[in-house]
Protein backbone atom coordinates (compact mmCIF):
# COMPACT_ATOMS: atom_id res chain seq x y z
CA UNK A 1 4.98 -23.11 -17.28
CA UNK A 2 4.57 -19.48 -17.24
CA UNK A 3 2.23 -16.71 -19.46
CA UNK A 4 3.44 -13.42 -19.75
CA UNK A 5 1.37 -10.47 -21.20
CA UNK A 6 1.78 -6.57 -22.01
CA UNK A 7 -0.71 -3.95 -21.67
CA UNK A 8 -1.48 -1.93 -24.45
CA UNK A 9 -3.85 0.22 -23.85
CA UNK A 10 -5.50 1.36 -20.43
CA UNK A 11 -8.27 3.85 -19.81
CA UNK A 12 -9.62 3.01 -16.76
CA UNK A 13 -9.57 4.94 -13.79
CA UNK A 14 -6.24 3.29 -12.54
CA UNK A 15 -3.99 4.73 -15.46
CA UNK A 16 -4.02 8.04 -13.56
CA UNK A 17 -2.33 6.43 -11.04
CA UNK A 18 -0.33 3.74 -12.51
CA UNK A 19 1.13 2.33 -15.83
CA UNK A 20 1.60 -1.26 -15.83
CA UNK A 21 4.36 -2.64 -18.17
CA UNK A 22 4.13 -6.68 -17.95
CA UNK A 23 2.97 -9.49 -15.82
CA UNK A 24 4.06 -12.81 -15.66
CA UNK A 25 2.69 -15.66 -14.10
CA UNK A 26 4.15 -18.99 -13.32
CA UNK A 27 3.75 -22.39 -11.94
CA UNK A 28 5.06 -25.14 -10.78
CA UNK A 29 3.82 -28.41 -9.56
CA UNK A 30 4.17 -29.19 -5.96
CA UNK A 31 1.74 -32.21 -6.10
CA UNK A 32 -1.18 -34.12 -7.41
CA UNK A 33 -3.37 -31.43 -8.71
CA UNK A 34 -1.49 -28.79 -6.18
CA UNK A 35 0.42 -26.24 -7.69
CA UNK A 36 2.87 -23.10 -6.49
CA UNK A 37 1.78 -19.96 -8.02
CA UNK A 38 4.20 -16.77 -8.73
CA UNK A 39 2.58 -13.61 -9.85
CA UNK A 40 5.34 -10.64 -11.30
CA UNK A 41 3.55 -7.79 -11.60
CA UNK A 42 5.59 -4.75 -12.89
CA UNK A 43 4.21 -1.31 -12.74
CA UNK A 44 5.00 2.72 -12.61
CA UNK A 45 3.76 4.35 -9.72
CA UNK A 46 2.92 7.99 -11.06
CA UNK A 47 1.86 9.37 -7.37
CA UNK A 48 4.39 11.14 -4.94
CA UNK A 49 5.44 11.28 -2.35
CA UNK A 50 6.82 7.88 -3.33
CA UNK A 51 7.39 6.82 0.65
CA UNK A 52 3.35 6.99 1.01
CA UNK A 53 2.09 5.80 -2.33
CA UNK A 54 4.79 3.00 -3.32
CA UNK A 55 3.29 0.94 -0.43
CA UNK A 56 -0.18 1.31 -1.06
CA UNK A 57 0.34 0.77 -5.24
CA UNK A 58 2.43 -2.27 -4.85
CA UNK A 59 -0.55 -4.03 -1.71
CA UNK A 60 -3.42 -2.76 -4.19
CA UNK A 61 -1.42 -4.57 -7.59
CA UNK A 62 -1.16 -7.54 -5.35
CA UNK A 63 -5.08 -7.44 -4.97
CA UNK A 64 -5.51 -7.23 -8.31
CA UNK A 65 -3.27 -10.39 -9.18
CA UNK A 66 -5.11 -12.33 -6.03
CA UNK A 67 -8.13 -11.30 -7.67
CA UNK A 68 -7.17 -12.85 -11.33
CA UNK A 69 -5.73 -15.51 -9.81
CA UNK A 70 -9.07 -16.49 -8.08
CA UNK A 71 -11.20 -15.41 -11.02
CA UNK A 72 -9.16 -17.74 -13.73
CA UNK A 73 -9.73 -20.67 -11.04
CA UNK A 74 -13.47 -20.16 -10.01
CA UNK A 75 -14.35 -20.96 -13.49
CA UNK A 76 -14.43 -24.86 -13.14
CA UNK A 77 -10.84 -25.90 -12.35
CA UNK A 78 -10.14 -25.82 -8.15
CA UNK A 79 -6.51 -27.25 -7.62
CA UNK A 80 -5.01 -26.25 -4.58
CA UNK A 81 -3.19 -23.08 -5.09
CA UNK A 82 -0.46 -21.36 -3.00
CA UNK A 83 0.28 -17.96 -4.24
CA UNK A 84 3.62 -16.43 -3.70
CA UNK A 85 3.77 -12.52 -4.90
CA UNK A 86 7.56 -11.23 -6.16
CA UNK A 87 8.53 -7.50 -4.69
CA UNK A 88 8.59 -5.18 -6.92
């Protein structure tokens, strides 16, 4: 019920600003074709002043797993999703 993956390599424009080390989705079934969705995203910020950048990194990698999220399930498959996002 979950699917885990590394990065191992990145040279977009975001590895200036970030490393990511893993994510990790799971799911669980709530109901008939309805499903609870948890995205882990772990990253390194590698911008200071932490106070300023830590928020804007960690609502930016939440974007980014909406945005997978939403792209994996536009390609067919619509169950009803309700996506939960761990801190980091």
């Amino acid at each position: 019920n979950s699917l885990s993956f590394e990065l191992v390599q990145d040279h977009s424009h975001l590895a200036k600003w970030l490393r990511w080390k893993q994510t990790r989705f799971s799911w669980q079934a709530i109901g008939q074709e309805q499903f609870l969705i948890t995205a882990e995203i772990q990253f390194e910020r590698l911008l200071d002043p932490y106070f300023y950048f830590k928020p804007l990194q960690r609502y930016a990698v939440g974007l980014v797993g909406d945005h997978l999220l939403a792209s994996i399930f536009s390609q067919g498959y619509s169950p009803t999703l309700h996506a939960h996002r761990k801190p980091n």
